[in-house]
Protein backbone atom coordinates (compact mmCIF):
# COMPACT_ATOMS: atom_id res chain seq x y z
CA UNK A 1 24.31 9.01 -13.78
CA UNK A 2 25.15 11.95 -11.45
CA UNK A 3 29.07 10.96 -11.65
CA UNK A 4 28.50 10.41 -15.19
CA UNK A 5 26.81 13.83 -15.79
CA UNK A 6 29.90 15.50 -13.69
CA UNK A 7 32.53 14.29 -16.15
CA UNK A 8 30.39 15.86 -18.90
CA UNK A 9 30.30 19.50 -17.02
CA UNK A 10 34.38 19.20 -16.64
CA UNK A 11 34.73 18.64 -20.24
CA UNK A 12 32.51 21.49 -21.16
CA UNK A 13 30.01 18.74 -23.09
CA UNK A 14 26.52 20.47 -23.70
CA UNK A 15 23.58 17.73 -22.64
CA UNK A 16 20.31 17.57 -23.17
CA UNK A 17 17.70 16.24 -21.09
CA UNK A 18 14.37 14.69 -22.02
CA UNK A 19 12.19 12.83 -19.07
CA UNK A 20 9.64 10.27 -20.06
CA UNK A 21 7.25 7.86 -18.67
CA UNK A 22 8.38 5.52 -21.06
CA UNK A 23 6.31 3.09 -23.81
CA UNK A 24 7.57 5.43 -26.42
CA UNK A 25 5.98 6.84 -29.12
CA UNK A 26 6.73 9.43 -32.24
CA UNK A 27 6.05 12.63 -30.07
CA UNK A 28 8.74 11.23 -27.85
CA UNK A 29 10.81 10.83 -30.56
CA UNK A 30 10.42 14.38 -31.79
CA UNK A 31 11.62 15.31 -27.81
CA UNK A 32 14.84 13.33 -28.56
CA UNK A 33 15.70 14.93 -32.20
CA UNK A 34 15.23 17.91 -30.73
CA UNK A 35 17.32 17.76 -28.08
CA UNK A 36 19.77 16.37 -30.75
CA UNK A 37 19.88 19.66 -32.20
CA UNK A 38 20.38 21.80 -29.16
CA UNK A 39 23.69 20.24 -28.67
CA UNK A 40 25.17 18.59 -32.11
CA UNK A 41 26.72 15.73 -32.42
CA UNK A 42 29.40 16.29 -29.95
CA UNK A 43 26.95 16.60 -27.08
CA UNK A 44 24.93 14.57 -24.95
CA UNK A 45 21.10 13.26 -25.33
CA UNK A 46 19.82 11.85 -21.77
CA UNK A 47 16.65 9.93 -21.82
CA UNK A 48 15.12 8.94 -18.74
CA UNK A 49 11.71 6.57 -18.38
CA UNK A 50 10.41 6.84 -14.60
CA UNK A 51 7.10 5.94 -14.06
CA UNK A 52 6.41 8.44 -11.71
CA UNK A 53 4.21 7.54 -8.37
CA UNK A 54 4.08 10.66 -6.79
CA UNK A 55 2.08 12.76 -9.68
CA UNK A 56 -0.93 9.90 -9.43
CA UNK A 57 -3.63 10.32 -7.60
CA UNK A 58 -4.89 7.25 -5.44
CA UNK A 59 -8.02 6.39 -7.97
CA UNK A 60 -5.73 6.68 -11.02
CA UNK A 61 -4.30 4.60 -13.38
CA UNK A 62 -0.45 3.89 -12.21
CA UNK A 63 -0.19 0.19 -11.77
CA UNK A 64 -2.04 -0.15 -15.68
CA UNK A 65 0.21 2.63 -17.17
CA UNK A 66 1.63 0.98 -20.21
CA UNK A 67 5.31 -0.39 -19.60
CA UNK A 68 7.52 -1.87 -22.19
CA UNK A 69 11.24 -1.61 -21.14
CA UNK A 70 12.98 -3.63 -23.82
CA UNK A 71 10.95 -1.97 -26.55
CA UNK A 72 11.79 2.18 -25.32
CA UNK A 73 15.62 0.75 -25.10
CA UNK A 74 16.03 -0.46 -28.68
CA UNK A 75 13.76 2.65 -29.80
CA UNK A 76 16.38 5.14 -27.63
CA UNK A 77 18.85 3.55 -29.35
CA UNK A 78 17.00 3.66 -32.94
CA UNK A 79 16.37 7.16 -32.21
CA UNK A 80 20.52 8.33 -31.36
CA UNK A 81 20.20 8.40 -27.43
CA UNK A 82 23.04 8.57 -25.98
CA UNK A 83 22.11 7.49 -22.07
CA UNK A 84 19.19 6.50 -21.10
CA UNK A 85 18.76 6.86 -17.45
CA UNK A 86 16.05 4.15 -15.96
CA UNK A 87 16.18 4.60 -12.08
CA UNK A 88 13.34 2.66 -9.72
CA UNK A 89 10.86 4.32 -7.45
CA UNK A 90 13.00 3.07 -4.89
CA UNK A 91 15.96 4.97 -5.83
CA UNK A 92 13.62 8.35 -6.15
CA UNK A 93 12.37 8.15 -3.12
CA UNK A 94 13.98 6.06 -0.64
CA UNK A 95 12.35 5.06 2.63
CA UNK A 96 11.13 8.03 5.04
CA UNK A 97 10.93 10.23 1.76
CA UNK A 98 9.88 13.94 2.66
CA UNK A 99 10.62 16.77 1.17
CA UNK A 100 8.31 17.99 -1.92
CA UNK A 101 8.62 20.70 -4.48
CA UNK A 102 5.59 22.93 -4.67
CA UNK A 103 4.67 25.90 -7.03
CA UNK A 104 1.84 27.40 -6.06
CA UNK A 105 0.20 30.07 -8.73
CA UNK A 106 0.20 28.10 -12.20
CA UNK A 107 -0.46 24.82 -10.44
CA UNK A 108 -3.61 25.64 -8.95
CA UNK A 109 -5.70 25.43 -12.12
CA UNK A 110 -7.27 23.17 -14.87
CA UNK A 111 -4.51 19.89 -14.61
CA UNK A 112 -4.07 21.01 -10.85
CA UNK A 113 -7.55 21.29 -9.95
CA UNK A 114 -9.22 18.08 -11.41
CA UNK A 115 -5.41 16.64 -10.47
CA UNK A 116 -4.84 17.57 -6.91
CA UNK A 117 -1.76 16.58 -5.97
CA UNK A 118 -0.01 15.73 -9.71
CA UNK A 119 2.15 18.90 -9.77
CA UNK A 120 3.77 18.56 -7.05
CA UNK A 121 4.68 14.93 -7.89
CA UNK A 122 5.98 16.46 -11.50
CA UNK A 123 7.71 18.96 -9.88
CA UNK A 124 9.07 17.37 -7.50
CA UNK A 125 10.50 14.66 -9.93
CA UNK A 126 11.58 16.90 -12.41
CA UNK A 127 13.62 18.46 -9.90
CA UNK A 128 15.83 15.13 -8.86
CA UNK A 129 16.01 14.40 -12.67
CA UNK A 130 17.47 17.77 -13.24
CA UNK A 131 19.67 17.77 -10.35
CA UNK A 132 21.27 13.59 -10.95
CA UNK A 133 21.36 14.95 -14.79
CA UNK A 134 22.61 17.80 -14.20
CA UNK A 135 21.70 19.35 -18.03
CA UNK A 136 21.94 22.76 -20.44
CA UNK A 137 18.94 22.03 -21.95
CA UNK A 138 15.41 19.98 -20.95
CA UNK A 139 12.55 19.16 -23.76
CA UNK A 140 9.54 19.09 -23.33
CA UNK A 141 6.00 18.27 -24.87
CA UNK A 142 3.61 21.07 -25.91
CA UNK A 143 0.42 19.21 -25.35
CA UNK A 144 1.86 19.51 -21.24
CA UNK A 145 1.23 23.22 -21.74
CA UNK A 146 0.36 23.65 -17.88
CA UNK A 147 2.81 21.45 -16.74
CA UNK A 148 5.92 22.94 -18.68
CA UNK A 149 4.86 26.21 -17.73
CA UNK A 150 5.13 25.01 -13.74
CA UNK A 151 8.46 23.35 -15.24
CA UNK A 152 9.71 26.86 -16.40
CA UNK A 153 8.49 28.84 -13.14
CA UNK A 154 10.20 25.93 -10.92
CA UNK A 155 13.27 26.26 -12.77
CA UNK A 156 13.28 30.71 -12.65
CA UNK A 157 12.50 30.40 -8.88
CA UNK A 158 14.81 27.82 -7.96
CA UNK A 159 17.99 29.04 -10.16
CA UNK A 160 18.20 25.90 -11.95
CA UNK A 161 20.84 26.87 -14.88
CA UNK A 162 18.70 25.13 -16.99
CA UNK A 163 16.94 25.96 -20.44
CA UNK A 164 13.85 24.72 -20.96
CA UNK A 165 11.93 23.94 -24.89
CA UNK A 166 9.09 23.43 -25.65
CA UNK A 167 8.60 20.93 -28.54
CA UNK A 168 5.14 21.14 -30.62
CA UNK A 169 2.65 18.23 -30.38
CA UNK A 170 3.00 15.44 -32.62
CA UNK A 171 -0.48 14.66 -33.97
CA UNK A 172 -2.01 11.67 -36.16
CA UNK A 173 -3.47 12.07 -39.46
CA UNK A 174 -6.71 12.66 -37.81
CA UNK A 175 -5.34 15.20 -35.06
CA UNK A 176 -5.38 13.32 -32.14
CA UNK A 177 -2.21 14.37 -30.00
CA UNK A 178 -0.15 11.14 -29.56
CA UNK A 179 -0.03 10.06 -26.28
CA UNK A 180 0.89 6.92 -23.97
CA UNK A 181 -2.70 6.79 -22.67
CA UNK A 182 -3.96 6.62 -26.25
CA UNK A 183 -3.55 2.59 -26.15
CA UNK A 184 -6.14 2.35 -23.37
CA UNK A 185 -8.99 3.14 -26.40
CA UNK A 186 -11.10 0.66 -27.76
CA UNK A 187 -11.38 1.57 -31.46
CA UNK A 188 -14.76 2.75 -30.73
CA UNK A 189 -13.39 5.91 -28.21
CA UNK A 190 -10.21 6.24 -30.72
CA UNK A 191 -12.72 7.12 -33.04
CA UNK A 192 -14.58 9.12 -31.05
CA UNK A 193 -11.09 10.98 -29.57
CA UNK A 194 -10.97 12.98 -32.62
CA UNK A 195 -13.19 15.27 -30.86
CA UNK A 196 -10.38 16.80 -28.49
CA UNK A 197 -9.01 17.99 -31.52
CA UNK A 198 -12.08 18.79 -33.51
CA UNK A 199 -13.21 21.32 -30.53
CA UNK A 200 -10.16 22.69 -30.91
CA UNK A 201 -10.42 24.13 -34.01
CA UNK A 202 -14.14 24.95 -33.63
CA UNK A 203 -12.72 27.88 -31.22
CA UNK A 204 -10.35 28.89 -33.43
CA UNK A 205 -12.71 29.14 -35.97
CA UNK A 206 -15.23 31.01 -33.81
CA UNK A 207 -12.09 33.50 -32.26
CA UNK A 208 -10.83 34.05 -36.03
CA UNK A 209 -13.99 36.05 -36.29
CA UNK A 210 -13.96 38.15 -33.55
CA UNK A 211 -13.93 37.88 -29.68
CA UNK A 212 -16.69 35.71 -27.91
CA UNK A 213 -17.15 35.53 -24.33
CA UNK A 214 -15.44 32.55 -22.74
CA UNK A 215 -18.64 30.94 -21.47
CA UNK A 216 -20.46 31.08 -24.30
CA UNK A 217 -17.63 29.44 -26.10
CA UNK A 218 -17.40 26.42 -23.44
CA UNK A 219 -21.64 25.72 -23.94
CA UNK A 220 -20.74 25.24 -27.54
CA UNK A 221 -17.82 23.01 -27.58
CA UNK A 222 -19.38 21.02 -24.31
CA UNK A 223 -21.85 20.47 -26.94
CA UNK A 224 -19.97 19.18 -29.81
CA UNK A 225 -18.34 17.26 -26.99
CA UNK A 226 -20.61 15.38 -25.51
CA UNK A 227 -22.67 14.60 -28.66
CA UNK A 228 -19.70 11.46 -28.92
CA UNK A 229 -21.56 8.60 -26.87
CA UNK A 230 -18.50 7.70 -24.40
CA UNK A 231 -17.25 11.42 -24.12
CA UNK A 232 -17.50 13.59 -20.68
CA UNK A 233 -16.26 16.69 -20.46
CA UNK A 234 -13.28 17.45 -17.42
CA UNK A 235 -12.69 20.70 -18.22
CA UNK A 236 -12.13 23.33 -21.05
CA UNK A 237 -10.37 26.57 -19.58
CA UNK A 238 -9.42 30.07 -21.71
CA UNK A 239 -6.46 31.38 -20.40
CA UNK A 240 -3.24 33.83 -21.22
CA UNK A 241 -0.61 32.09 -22.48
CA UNK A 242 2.11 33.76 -20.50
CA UNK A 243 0.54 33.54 -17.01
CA UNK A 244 -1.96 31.05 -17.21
CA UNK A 245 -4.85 33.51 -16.10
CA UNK A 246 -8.36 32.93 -17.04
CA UNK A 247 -9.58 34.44 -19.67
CA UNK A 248 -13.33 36.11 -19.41
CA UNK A 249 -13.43 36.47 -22.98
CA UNK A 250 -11.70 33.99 -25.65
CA UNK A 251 -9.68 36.20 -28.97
CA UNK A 252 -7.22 35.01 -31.38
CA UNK A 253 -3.81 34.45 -29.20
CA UNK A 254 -5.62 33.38 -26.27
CA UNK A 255 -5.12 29.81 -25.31
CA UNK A 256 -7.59 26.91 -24.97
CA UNK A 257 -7.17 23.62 -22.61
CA UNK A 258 -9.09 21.13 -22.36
CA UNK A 259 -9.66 17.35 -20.72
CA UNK A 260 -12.05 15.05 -21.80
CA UNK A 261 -12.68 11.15 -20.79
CA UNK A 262 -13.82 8.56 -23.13
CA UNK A 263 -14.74 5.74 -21.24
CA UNK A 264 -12.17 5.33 -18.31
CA UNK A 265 -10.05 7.06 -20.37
CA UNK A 266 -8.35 10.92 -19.42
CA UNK A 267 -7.13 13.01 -22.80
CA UNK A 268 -5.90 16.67 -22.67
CA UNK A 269 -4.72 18.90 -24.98
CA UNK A 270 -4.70 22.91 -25.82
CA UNK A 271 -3.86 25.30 -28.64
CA UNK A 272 -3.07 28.67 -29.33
CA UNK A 273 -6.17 30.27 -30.55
């Protein structure tokens, strides 16, 4: 891949990059056609699946994360990939593996407090990928907010020549962000799931009519929350967009994040208010 990606930055051949934990789905998809579009037809689309074991924590769910090889490679290929990069945990980090990649002010947070030591596993990840891929351009999700925002810092501090995108969530009908994890639900929680996205736009609706203090806010959509029977609340944070600082009072263009299990079951998601 590296020797691969070398050829490509001799020949002046824009790539972009998008890293995935694999079993596929449309928001995935969206990743890939945009990365399409940053560099036409006469670039380069790099997909990589890596299950990642460094950004789980010990009591989490790595050996049941949802893995279907054959399936992402024909979808890749349905979807105009043109490489799709599949390395082993092995190959990331062979034996007597050390060194780690830490950012330490938009990690701390939300994903990085209820996830101690995930973003230095996604960091640290992201930044092999970037460097055996060498890309222009990477894509990622929006429903990562806080961990494309650690992406972005990483790649300022570190002088990756690198662009990073952020892609919108892709959503069902009913609002609920797509995501891997989504096939753990009995139909019961997937039912019950809508909730991530119904609290979202409770806030909005309260912030579109004027400023509310933060905590206030959080009683209220607790409460909407955990009126679903196999719902329990994480975390919901209010926060500035740009820096990821709490916010003591929620307004329209502050941002809302929020994780919420159903059953065994972590979700996430944010918005713009």
């Amino acid at each position: 891949m590296q020797r691969l990606a070398r050829e490509w930055q001799q020949a002046n051949t824009p790539v972009a990059f998008v890293p995935t934990m694999g079993y596929l789905h449309r928001g995935h998809f969206s990743l890939i056609g945009k990365a399409r579009s940053c560099v036409g037809r006469k670039g380069k689309v790099v997909v990589s699946i890596f299950v990642n074991p460094s950004q789980f924590g010990p009591a989490e769910d790595l050996s049941k994360y949802p893995r279907d090889l054959k399936r992402d490679k024909r979808l890749c290929t349905e979807a105009g990939t043109d490489v799709l990069f599949t390395p082993t945990p092995q190959q990331m980090y062979p034996g007597g593996y050390s060194t780690w990649v830490t950012e330490e002010t938009l990690s701390k947070g939300m994903e990085g407090a209820s996830r101690p030591t995930h973003f230095r596993g996604v960091a640290t990840v992201v930044a092999k990928l970037f460097q055996v891929v060498m890309p222009n351009f990477a894509i990622f999700g929006a429903k990562d907010f806080q961990q494309s925002a650690v992406v972005r810092r990483m790649v300022r501090d570190l002088n990756f020549p690198i662009k990073i995108i952020l892609s919108p969530t892709v959503r069902e009908a009913d609002g609920l962000a797509l995501s891997s994890r989504n096939k753990y639900l009995s139909r019961e929680q997937r039912a019950q799931a809508t909730v991530l996205w119904r609290a979202l736009q409770m806030a909005k609706t309260r912030t579109a009519k004027g400023t509310i203090p933060s905590g206030l806010l959080k009683k209220e959509l607790r409460k909407l929350i955990e009126a679903e029977p196999e719902a329990r609340l994480d975390y919901i944070e209010f926060f500035h967009p740009d820096t990821l600082e709490l916010a003591d009072e929620a307004r329209t263009g502050t941002h809302l994040a929020l994780a919420v299990f159903l059953g065994k079951t972590r979700l996430i998601d944010n918005a713009k208010l």
